[in-house]
C-alpha atoms as a PDB file:
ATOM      1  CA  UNK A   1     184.490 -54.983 168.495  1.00  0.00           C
ATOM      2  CA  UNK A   2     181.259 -54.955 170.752  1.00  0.00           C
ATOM      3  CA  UNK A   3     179.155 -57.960 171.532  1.00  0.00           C
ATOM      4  CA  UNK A   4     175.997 -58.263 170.202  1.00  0.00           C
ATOM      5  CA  UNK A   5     175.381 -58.730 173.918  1.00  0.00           C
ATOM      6  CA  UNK A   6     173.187 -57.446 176.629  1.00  0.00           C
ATOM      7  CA  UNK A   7     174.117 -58.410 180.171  1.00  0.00           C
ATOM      8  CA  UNK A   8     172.327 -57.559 183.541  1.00  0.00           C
ATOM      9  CA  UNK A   9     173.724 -57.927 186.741  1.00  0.00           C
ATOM     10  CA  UNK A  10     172.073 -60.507 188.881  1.00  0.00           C
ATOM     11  CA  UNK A  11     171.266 -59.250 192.469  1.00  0.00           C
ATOM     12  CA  UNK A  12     170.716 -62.089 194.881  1.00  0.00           C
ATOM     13  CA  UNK A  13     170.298 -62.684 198.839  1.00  0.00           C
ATOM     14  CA  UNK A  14     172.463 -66.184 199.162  1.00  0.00           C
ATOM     15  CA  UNK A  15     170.036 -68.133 196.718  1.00  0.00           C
ATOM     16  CA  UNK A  16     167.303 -65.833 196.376  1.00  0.00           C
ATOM     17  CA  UNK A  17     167.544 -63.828 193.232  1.00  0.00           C
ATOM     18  CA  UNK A  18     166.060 -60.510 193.426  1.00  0.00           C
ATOM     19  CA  UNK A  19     162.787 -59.493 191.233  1.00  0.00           C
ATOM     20  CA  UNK A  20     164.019 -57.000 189.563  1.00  0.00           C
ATOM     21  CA  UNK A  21     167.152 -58.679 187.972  1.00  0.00           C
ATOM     22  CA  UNK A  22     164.304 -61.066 186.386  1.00  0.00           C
ATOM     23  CA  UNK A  23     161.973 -58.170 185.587  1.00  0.00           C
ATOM     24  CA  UNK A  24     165.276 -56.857 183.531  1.00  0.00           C
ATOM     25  CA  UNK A  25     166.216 -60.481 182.134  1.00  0.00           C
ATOM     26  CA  UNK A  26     161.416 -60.619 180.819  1.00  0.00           C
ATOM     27  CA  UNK A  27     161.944 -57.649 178.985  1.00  0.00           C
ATOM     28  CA  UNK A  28     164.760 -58.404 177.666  1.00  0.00           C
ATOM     29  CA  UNK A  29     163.694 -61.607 175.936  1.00  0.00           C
ATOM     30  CA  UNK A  30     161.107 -59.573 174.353  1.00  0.00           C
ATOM     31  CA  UNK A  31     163.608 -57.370 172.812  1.00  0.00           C
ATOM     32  CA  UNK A  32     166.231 -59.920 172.116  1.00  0.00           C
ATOM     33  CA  UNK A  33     163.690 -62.023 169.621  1.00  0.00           C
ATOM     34  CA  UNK A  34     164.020 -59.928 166.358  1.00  0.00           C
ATOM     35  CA  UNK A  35     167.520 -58.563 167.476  1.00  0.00           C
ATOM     36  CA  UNK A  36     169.567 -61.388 167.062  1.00  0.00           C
ATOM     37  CA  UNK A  37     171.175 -60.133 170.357  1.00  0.00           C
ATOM     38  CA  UNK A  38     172.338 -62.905 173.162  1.00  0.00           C
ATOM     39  CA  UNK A  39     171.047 -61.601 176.579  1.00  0.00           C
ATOM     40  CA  UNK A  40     173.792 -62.485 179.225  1.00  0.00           C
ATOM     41  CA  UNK A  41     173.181 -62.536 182.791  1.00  0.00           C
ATOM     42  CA  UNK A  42     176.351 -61.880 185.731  1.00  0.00           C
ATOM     43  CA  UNK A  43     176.502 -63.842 188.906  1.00  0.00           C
ATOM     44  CA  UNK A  44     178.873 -62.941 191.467  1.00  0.00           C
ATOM     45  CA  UNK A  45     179.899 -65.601 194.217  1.00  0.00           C
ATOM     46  CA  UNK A  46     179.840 -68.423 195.097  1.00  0.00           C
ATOM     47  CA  UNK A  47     176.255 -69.550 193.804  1.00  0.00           C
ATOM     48  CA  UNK A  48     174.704 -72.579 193.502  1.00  0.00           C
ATOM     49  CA  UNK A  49     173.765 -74.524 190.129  1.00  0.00           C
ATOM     50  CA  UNK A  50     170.168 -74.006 190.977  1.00  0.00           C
ATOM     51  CA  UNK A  51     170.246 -70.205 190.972  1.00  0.00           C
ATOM     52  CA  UNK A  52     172.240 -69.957 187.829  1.00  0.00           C
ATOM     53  CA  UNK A  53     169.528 -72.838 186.527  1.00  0.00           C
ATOM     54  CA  UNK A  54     166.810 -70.059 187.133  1.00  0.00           C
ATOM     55  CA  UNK A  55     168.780 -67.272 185.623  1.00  0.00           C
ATOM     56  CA  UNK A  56     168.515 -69.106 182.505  1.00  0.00           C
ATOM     57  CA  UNK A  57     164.971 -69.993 182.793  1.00  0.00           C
ATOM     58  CA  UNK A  58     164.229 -66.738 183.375  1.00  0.00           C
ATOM     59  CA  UNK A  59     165.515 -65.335 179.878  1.00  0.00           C
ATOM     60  CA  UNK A  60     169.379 -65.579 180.022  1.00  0.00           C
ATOM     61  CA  UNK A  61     170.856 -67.443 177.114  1.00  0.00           C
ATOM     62  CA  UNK A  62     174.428 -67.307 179.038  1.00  0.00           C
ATOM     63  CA  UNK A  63     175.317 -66.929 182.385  1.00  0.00           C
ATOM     64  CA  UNK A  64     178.400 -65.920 183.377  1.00  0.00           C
ATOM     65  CA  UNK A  65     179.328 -66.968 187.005  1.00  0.00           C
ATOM     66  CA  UNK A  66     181.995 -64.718 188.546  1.00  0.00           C
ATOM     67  CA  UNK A  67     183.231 -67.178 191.427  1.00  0.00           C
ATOM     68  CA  UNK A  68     185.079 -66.350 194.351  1.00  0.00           C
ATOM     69  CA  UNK A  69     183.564 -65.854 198.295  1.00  0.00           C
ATOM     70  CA  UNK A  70     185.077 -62.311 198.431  1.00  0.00           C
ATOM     71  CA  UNK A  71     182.100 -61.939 195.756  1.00  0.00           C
ATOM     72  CA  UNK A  72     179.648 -63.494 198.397  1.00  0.00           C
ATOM     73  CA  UNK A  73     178.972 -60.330 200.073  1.00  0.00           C
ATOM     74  CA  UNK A  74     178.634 -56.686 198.043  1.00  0.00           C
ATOM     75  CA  UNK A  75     181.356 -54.300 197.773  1.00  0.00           C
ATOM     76  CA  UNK A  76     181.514 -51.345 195.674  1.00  0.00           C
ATOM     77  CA  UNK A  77     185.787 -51.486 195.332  1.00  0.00           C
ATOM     78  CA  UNK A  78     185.329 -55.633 194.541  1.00  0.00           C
ATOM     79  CA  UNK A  79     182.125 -55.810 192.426  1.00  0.00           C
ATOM     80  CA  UNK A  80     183.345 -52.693 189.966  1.00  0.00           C
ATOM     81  CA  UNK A  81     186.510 -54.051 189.634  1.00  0.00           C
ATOM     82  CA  UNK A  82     185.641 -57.497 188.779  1.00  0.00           C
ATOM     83  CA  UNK A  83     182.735 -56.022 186.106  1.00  0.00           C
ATOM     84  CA  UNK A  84     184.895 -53.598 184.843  1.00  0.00           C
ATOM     85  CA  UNK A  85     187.470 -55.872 183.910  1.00  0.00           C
ATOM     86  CA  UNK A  86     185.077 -57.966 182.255  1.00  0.00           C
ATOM     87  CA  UNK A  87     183.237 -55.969 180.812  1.00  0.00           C
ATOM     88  CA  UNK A  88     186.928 -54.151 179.178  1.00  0.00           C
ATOM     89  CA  UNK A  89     187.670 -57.552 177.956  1.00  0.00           C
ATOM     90  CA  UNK A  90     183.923 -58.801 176.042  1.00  0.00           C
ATOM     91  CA  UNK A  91     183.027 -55.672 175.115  1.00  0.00           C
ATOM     92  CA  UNK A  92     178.773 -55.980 175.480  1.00  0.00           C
ATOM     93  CA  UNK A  93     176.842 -53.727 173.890  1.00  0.00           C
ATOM     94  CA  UNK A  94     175.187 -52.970 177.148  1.00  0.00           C
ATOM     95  CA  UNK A  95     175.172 -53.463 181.030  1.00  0.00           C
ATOM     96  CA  UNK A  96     171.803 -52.921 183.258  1.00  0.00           C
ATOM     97  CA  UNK A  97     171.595 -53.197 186.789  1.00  0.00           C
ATOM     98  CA  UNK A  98     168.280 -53.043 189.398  1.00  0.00           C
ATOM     99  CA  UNK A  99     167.940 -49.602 190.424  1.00  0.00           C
ATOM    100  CA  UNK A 100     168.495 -51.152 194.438  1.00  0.00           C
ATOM    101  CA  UNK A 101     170.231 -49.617 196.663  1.00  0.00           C
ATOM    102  CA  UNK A 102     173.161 -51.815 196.247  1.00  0.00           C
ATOM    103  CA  UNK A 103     172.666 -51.612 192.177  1.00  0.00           C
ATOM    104  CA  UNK A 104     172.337 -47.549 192.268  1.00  0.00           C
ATOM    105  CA  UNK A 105     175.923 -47.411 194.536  1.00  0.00           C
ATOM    106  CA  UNK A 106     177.364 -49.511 192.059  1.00  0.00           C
ATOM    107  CA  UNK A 107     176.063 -48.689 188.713  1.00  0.00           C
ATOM    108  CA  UNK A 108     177.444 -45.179 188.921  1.00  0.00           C
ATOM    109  CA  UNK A 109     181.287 -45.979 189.689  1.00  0.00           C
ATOM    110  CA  UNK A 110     181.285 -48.682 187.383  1.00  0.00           C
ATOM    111  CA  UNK A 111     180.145 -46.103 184.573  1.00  0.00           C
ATOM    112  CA  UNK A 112     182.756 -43.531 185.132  1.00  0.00           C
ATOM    113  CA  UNK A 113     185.448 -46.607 185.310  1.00  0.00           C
ATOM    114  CA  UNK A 114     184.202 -47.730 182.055  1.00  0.00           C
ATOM    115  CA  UNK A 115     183.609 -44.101 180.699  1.00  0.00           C
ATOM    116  CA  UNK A 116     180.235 -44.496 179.315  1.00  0.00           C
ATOM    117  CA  UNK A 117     177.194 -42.837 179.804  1.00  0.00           C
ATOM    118  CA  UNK A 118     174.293 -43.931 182.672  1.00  0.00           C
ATOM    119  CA  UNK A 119     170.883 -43.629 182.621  1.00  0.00           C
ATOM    120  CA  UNK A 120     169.123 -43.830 186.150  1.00  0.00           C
ATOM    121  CA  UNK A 121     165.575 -45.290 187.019  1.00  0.00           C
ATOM    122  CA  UNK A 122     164.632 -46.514 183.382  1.00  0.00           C
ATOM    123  CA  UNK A 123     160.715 -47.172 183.613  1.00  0.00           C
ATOM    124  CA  UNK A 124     160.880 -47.994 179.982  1.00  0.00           C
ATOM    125  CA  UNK A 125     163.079 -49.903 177.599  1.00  0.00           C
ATOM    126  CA  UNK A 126     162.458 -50.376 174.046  1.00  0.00           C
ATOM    127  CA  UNK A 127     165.228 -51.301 170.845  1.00  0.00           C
ATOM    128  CA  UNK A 128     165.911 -49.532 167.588  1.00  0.00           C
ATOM    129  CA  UNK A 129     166.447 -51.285 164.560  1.00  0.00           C
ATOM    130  CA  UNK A 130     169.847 -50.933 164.798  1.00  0.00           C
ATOM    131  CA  UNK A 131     170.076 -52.181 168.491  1.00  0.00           C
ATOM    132  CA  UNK A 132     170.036 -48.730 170.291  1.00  0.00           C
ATOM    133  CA  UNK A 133     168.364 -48.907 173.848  1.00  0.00           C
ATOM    134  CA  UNK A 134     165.923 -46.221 174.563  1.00  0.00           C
ATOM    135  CA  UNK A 135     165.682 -45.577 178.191  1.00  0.00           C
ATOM    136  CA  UNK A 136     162.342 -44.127 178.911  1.00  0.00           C
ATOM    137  CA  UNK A 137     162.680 -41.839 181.983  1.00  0.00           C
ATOM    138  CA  UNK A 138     159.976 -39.277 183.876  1.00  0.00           C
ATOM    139  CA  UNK A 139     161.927 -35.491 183.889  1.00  0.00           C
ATOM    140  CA  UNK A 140     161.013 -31.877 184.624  1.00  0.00           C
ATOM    141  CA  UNK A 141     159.086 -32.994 187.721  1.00  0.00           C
ATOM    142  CA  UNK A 142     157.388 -35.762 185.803  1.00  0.00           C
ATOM    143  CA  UNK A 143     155.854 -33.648 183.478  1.00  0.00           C
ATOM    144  CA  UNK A 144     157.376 -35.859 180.503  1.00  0.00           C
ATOM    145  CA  UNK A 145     158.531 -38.999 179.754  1.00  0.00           C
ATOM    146  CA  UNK A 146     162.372 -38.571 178.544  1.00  0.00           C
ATOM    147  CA  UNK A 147     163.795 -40.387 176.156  1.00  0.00           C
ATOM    148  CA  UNK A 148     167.865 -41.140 176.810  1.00  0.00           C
ATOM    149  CA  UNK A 149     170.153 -42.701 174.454  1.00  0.00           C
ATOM    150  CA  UNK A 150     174.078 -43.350 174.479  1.00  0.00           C
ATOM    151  CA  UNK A 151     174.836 -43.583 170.603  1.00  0.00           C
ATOM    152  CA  UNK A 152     178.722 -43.529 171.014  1.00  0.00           C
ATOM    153  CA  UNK A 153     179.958 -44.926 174.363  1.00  0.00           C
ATOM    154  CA  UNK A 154     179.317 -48.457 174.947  1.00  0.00           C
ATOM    155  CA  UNK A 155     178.077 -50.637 176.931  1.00  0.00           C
ATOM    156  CA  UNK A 156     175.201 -48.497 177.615  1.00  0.00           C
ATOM    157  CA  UNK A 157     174.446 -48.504 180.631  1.00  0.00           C
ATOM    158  CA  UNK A 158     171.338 -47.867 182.946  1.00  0.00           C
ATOM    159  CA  UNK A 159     169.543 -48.972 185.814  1.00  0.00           C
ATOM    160  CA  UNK A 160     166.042 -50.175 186.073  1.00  0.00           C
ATOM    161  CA  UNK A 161     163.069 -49.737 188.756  1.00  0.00           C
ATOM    162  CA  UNK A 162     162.424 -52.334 190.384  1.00  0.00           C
ATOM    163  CA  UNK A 163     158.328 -53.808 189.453  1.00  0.00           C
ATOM    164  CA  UNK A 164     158.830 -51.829 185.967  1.00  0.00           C
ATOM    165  CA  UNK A 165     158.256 -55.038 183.997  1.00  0.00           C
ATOM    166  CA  UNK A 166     157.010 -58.600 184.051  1.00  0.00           C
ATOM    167  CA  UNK A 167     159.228 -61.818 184.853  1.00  0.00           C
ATOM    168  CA  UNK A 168     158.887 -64.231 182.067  1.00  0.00           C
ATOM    169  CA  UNK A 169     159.318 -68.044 183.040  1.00  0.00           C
ATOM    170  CA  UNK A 170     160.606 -70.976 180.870  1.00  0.00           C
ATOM    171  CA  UNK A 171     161.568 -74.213 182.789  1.00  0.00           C
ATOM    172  CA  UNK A 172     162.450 -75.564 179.521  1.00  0.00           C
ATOM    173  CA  UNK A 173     164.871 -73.124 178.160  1.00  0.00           C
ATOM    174  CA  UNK A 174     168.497 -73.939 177.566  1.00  0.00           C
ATOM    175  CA  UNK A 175     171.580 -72.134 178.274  1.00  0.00           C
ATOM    176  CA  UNK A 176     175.003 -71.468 178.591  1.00  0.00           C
ATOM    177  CA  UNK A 177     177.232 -71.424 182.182  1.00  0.00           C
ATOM    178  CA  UNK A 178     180.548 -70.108 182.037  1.00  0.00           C
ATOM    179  CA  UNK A 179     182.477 -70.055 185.109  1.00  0.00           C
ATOM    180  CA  UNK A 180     185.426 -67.799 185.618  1.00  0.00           C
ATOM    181  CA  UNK A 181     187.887 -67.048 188.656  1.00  0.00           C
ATOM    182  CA  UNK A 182     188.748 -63.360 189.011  1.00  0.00           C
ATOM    183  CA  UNK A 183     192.171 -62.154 190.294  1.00  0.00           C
ATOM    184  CA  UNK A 184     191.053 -60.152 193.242  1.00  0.00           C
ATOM    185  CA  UNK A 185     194.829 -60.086 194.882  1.00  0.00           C
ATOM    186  CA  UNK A 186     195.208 -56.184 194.650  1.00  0.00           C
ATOM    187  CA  UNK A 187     192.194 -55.254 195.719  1.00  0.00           C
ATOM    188  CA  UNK A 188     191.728 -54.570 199.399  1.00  0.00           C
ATOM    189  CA  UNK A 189     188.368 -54.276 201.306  1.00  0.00           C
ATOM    190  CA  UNK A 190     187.789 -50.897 202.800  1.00  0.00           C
ATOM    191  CA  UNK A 191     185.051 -52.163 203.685  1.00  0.00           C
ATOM    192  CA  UNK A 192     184.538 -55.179 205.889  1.00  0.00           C
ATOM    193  CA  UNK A 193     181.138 -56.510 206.722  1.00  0.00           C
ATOM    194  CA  UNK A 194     180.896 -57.621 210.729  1.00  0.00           C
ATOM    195  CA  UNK A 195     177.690 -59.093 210.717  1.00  0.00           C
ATOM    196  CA  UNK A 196     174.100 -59.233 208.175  1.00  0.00           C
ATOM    197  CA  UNK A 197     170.733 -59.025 208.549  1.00  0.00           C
ATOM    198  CA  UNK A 198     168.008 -59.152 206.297  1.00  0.00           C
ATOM    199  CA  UNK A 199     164.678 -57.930 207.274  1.00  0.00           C
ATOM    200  CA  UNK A 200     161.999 -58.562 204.225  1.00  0.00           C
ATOM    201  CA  UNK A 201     159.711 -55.901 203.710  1.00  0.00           C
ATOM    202  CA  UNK A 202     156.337 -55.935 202.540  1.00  0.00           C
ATOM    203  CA  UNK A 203     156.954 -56.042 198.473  1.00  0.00           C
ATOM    204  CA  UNK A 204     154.424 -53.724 197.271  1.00  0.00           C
ATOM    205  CA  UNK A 205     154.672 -54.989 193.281  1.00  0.00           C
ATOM    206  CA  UNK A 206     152.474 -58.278 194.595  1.00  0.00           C
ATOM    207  CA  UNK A 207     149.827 -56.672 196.466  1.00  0.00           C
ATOM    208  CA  UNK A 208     146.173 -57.473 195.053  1.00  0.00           C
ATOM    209  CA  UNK A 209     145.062 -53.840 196.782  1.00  0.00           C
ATOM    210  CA  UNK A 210     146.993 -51.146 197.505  1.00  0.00           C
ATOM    211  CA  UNK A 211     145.665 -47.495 199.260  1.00  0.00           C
ATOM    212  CA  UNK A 212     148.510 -44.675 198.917  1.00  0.00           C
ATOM    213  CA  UNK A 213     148.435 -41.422 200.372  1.00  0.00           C
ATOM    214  CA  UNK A 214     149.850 -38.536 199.651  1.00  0.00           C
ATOM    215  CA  UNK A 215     150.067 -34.869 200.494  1.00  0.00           C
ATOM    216  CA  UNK A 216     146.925 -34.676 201.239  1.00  0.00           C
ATOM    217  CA  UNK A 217     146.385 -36.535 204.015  1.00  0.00           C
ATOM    218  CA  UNK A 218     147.943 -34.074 206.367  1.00  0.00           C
ATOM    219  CA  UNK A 219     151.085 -36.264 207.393  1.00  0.00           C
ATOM    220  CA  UNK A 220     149.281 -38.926 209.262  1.00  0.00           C
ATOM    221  CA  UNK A 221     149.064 -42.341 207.696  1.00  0.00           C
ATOM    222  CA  UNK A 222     147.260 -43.790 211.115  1.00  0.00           C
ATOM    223  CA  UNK A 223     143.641 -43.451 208.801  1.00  0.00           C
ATOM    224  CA  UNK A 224     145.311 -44.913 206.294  1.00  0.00           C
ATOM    225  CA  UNK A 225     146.711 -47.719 208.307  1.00  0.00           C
ATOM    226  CA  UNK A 226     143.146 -48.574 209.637  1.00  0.00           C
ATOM    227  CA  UNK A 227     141.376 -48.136 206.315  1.00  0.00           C
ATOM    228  CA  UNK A 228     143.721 -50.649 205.486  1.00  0.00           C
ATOM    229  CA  UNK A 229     143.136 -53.312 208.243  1.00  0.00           C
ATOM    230  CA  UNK A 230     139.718 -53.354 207.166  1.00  0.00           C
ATOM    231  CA  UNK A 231     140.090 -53.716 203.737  1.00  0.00           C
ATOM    232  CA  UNK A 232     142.706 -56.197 203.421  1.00  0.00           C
ATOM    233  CA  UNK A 233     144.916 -53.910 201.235  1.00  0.00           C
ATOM    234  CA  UNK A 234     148.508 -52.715 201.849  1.00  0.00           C
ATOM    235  CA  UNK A 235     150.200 -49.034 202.171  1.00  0.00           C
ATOM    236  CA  UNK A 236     151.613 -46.997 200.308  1.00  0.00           C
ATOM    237  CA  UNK A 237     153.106 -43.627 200.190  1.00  0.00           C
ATOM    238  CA  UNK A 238     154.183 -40.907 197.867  1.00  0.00           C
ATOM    239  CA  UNK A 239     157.842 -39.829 197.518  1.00  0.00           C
ATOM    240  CA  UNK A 240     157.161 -36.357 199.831  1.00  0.00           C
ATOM    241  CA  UNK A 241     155.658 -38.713 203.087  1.00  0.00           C
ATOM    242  CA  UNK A 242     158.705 -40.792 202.610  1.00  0.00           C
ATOM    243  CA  UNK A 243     161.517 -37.482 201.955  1.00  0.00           C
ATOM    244  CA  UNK A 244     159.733 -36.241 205.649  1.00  0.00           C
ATOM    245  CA  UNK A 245     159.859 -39.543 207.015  1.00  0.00           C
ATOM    246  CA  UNK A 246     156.221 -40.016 208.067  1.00  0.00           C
ATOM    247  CA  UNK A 247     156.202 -43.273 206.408  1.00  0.00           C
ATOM    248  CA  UNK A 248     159.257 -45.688 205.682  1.00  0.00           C
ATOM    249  CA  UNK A 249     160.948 -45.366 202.326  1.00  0.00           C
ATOM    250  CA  UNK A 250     160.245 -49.123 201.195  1.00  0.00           C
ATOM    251  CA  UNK A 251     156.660 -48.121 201.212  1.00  0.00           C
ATOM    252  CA  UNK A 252     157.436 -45.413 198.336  1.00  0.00           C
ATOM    253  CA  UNK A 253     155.343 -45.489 195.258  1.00  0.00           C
ATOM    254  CA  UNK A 254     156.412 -43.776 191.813  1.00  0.00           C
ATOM    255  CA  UNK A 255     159.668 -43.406 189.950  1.00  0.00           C
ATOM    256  CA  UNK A 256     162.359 -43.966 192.795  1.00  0.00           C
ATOM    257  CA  UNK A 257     160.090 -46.496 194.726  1.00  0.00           C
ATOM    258  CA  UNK A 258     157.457 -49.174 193.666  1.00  0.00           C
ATOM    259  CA  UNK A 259     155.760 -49.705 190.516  1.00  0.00           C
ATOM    260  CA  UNK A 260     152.091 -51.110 191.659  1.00  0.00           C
ATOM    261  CA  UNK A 261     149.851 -53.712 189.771  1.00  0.00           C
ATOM    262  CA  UNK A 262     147.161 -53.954 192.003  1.00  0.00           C
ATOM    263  CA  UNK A 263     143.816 -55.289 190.813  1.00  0.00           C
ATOM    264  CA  UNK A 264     142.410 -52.295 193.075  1.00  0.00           C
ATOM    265  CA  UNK A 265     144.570 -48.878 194.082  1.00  0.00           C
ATOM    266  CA  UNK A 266     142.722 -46.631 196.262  1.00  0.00           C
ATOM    267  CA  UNK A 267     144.857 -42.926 196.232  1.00  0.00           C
ATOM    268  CA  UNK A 268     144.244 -40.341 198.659  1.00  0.00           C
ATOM    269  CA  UNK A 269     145.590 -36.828 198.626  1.00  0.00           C
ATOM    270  CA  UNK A 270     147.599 -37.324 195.580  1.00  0.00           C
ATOM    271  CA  UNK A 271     148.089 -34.396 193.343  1.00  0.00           C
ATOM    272  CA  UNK A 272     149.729 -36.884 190.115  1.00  0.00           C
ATOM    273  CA  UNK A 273     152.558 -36.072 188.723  1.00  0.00           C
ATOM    274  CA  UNK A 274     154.355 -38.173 186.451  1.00  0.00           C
ATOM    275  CA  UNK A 275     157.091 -39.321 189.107  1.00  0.00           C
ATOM    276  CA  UNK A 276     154.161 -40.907 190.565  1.00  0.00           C
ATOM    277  CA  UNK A 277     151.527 -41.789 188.377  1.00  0.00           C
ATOM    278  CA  UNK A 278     154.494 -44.038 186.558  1.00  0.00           C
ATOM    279  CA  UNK A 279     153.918 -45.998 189.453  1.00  0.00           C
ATOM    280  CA  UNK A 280     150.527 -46.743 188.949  1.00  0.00           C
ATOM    281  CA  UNK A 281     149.941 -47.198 185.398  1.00  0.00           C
ATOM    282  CA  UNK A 282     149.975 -50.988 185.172  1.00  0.00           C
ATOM    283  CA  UNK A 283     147.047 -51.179 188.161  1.00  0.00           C
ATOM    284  CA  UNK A 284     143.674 -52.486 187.283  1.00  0.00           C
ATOM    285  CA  UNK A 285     141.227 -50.280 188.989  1.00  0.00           C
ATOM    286  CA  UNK A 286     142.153 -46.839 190.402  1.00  0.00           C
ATOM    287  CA  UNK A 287     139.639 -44.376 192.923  1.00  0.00           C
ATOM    288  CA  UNK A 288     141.275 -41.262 193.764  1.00  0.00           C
ATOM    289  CA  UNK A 289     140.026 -38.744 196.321  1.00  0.00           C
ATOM    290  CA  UNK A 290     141.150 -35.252 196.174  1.00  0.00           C
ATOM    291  CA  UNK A 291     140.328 -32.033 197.540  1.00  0.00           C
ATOM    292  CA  UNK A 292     140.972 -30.244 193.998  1.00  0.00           C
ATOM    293  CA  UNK A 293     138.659 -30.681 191.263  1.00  0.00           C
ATOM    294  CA  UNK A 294     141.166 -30.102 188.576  1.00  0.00           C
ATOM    295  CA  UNK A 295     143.856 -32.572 190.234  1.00  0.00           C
ATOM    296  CA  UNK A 296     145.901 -34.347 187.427  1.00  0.00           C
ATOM    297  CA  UNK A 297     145.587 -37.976 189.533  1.00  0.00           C
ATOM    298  CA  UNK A 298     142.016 -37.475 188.209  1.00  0.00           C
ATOM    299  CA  UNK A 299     143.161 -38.038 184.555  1.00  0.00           C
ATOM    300  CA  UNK A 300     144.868 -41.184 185.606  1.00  0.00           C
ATOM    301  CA  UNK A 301     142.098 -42.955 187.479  1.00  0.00           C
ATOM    302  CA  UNK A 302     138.803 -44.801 187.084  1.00  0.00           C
ATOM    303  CA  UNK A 303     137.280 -43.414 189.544  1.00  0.00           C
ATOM    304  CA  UNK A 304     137.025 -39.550 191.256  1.00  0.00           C
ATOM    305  CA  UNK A 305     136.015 -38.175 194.096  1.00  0.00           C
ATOM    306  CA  UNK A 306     135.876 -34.662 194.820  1.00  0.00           C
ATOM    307  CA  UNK A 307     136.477 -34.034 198.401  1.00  0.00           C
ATOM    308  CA  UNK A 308     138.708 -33.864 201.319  1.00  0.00           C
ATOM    309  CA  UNK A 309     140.036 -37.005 202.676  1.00  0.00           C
ATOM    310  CA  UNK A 310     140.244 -36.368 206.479  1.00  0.00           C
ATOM    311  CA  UNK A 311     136.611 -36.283 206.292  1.00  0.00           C
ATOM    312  CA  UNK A 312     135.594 -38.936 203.703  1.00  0.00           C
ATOM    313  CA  UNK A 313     138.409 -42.008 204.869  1.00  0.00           C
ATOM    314  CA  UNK A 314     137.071 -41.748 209.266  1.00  0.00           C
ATOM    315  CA  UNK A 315     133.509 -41.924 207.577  1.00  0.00           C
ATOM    316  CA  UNK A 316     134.098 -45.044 205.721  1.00  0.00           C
ATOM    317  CA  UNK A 317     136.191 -46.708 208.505  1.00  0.00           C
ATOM    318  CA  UNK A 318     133.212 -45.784 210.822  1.00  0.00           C
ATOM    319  CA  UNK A 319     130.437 -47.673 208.018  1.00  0.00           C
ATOM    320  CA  UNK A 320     133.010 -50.480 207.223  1.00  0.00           C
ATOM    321  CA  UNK A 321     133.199 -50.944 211.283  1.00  0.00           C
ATOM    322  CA  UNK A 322     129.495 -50.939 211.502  1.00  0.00           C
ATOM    323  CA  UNK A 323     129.170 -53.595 209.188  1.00  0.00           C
ATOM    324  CA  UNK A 324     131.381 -55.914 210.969  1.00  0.00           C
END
C-alpha cells in the first residue's frame, strides 16, 4: 500500500544543505496543504541535529536520517542501494531529487532499480485531485511545455532544476526525526574518494542583475564581461556558449542550467526558445538586443532593441566609461 508520502532527497555539502533540495521541500508545502499528503525529506550521513532542524523548517513534516559515514560522501552503488531499500519497504507515493550533477547520476539508477518511471529537469510541479504529480517539462526544442505523468508505477519519480521555485521558511514548524542504520555490509565501493574540494561558484538564482549572451555575440563573452564590471551585474550564458565551451557550464541559463530572478536581465544575442526563456520567466525587468526583428526573445521581454550587439554593447561600455 503506498504512502500518502512525498519524499525529496536532501543534497548537502557537510552542513550546508543545497538550494534546490529546499526549493523542492517550498513547493511542496504548497501542494501538500489541501492533499493531506506528509512531505518527507532523506538525509544521508552522518548530519548534525541542526541541519535536520532546517530540513524541517524548511517544509518537511518528517525527516528521515539515513546514518552511517560511508553515507558522508556520495556514491552512486551506496546511495541507490540504501534509497532503494527504503523506498521498497515505505512505499511513498513519490521520490524527487535536485537535478545536480550528483542528483541526475543518481536519480536515473535508482529509477530502473525501483522500476518506475523518471521525469528529468521538472520546471513545473503541480497536484491532481487525486494526488497525481504533473511534471511540467520544455520539449521539441522548447517549443512546448510537456506535461509528464506516471499513473501506474510508483513512487514517481523526477528531478527538479535547481532555482525553479521559492524556499519557504518556518522557524516555528514542528517535525518528525527518525533515525535509521542501514546494513551497508555487501556493498563495496568501486569508487573511493582520495581527496575533496569544493570550489563555490557564483550562484546565478541570487543575482539582483544578470546580462546573458547568446549566439549572437559571436563567441566572445570579453564585452560581456566588461559590460558587466561596469554595471555591477553578473554573467550568464546560453546552453550553445556553454556546449562549445566559450563560457563555463555553471554560468548556463535555461532548462539544464539556472533559473534567473533578477530584478534586471539584460539578453544579448538570444534567439528564445523555450529551453531558455524558462530560465528567465520569474525576472523582473528584461531588455533584449537582437539583430532579428522577428526574434521570439522579443515576446518574452520588456524591452527590445533591434540591432546588432557587437556594435551597440562597445558603444555603451565606451559612454558608461565616459561617465566615470
Amino acid at each position: 500500500m503506498t504512502r500518502k508520502e512525498i519524499w525529496v532527497v536532501v543534497e548537502r555539502i557537510d552542513d550546508e544543505i543545497e538550494d534546490v533540495s529546499l526549493e523542492i521541500l517550498g513547493k511542496l508545502t504548497v501542494l501538500a496543504k489541501s492533499s493531506g499528503y506528509k512531505i518527507v525529506g532523506i538525509v544521508l550521513g552522518t548530519a548534525k541535529e541542526t541541519v535536520l532542524r532546517e530540513v524541517i523548517r524548511y517544509g518537511a513534516d518528517r525527516v528521515i536520517l539515513l546514518k552511517h559515514e560511508r553515507l558522508n560522501e556520495y556514491s552512486n552503488d551506496l546511495y541507490s542501494k540504501v534509497l532503494f531499500d527504503l523506498a521498497s519497504s515505505e512505499f511513498p507515493t513519490a521520490l524527487l531529487i535536485g537535478a545536480t550533477y550528483y542528483g541526475r547520476d543518481l536519480a536515473g539508477r535508482l529509477a530502473a532499480r525501483l522500476r518506475t518511471g523518471l521525469t528529468a529537469n521538472a520546471i513545473n510541479l503541480e497536484m491532481d485531485e487525486e494526488g497525481l504529480l504533473i511534471f511540467g517539462v520544455p520539449a521539441y526544442g522548447g517549443k512546448i511545455m510537456a506535461e509528464i505523468v506516471c499513473e501506474r508505477a510508483r513512487p514517481q519519480m523526477s528531478t527538479v532544476r535547481p532555482g525553479t521555485f521559492t524556499k519557504v521558511y518556518d522557524r516555528d514548524r514542528k517535525g518528525e526525526t527518525v533515525e535509521l542504520i542501514p546494513d551497508l555490509s555487501s556493498v563495496q565501493d568501486r569508487v573511493r574518494v582520495i581527496e575533496r574540494k569544493v570550489t563555490k561558484s557564483k550562484d546565478l538564482t541570487k543575482s539582483e542583475r544578470t546580462i546573458v549572451g547568446g549566439n549572437g555575440i559571436g563567441g566572445d563573452i570579453s564585452l560581456i564581461r566588461k559590460l558587466a564590471e561596469l554595471t555591477n551585474s553578473d554573467v550568464g550564458v546560453t546552453r550553445p556558449l556553454a556546449d562549445k565551451g566559450i563560457a563555463p557550464r555553471e554560468l548556463q541559463v535555461g532548462t539544464t542550467g539556472y533559473s534567473l530572478k533578477s530584478k534586471l536581465t539584460l539578453i544579448l544575442g538570444v534567439s528564445g526558445s523555450e529551453h531558455f526563456t524558462s530560465g528567465i520567466r520569474d525576472c523582473g525587468t528584461v531588455i533584449s538586443i537582437d539583430i532579428d526583428k522577428e526574434s521570439e526573445i522579443f515576446n518574452h521581454s520588456d524591452y527590445c532593441v533591434v540591432g546588432d550587439v557587437s556594435e551597440i554593447v562597445p558603444a555603451v561600455i565606451k559612454k558608461l566609461e565616459e561617465k566615470r
